[in-house]
Protein backbone atom coordinates (compact mmCIF):
# COMPACT_ATOMS: atom_id res chain seq x y z
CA UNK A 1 35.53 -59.47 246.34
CA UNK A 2 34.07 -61.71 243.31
CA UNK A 3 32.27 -58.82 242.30
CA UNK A 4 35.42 -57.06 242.10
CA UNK A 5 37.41 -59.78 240.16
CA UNK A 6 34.20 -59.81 237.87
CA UNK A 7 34.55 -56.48 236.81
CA UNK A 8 38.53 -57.06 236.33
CA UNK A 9 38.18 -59.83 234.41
CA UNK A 10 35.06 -58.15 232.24
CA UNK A 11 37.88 -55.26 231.41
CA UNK A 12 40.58 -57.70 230.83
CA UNK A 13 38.43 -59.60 228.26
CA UNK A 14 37.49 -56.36 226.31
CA UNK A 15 41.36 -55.04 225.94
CA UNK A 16 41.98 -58.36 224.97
CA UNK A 17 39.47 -57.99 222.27
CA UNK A 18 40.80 -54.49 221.60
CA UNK A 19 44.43 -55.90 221.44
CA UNK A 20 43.54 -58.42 218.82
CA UNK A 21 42.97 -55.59 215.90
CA UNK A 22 46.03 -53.97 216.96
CA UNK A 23 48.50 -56.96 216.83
CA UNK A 24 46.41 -57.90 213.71
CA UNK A 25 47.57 -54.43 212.00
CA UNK A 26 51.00 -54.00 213.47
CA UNK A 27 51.28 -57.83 211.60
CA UNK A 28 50.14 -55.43 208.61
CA UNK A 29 52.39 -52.83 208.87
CA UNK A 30 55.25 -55.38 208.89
CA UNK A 31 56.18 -56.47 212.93
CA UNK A 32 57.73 -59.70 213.00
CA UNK A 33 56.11 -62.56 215.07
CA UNK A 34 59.12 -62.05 217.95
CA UNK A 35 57.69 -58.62 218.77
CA UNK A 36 54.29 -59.70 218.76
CA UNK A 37 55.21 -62.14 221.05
CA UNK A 38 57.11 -59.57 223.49
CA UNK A 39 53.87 -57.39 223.55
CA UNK A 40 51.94 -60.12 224.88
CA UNK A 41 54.52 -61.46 227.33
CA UNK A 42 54.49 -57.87 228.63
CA UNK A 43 50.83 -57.61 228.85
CA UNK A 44 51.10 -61.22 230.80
CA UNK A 45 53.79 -59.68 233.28
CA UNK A 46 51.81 -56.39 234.35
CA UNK A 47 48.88 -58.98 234.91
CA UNK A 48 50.43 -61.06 237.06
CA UNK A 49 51.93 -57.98 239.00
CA UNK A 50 48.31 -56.89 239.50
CA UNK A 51 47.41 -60.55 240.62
CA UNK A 52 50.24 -60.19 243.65
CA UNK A 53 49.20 -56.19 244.48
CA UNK A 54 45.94 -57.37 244.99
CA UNK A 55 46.95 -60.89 247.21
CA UNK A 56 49.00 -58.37 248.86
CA UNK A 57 45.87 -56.02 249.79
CA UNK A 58 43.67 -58.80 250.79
CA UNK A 59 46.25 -60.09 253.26
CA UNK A 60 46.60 -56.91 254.91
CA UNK A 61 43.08 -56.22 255.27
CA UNK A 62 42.68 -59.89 256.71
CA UNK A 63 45.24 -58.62 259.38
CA UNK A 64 43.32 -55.42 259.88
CA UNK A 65 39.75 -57.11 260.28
CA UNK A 66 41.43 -59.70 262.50
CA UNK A 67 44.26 -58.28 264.43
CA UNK A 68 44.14 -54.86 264.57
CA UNK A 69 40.22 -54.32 265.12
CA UNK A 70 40.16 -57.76 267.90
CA UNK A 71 42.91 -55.27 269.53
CA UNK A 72 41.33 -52.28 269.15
CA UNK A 73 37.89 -52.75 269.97
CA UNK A 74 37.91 -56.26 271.72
C-alpha cells in the first residue's frame, strides 16, 4: 500500500510541475487570477475524491481478508 501511495504521489508531484507552465501561460494569454484559482480548486476536489475511492477500497478489502475469507475458509 505505501508503495502504491508512492507512486501516486510521484505522479501528483510531476502534473503539478506540469500545471505550473500552464497556469503560468494562461496568466499570459490574459486569465484573470479568479479562474486560476477555480482550476486549482478543481484539481483539489478530484484529489480528494480519489483520497475517499481509495479509503473506500481499502475498507472493503479489510472486510474481505477478515470476514469473508474467516467465513469461507475458517
Amino acid at each position: 500500500m505505501l508503495i502504491g501511495l508512492f507512486g501516486i504521489s510521484a505522479s501528483t508531484s510531476s502534473q503539478v510541475l506540469a500545471r505550473r507552465g500552464e497556469f503560468g501561460m494562461l496568466r499570459h494569454l490574459g486569465v484573470t487570477r479568479a479562474r486560476s484559482a477555480d482550476a486549482a480548486v478543481e484539481g483539489a476536489a478530484l484529489g480528494a475524491v480519489g483520497v475517499v475511492t481509495a479509503c473506500c477500497g481499502g475498507i472493503v478489502s479489510l472486510i474481505l481478508i477478515y470476514v469473508v475469507n474467516r467465513q469461507s475458509f475458517h
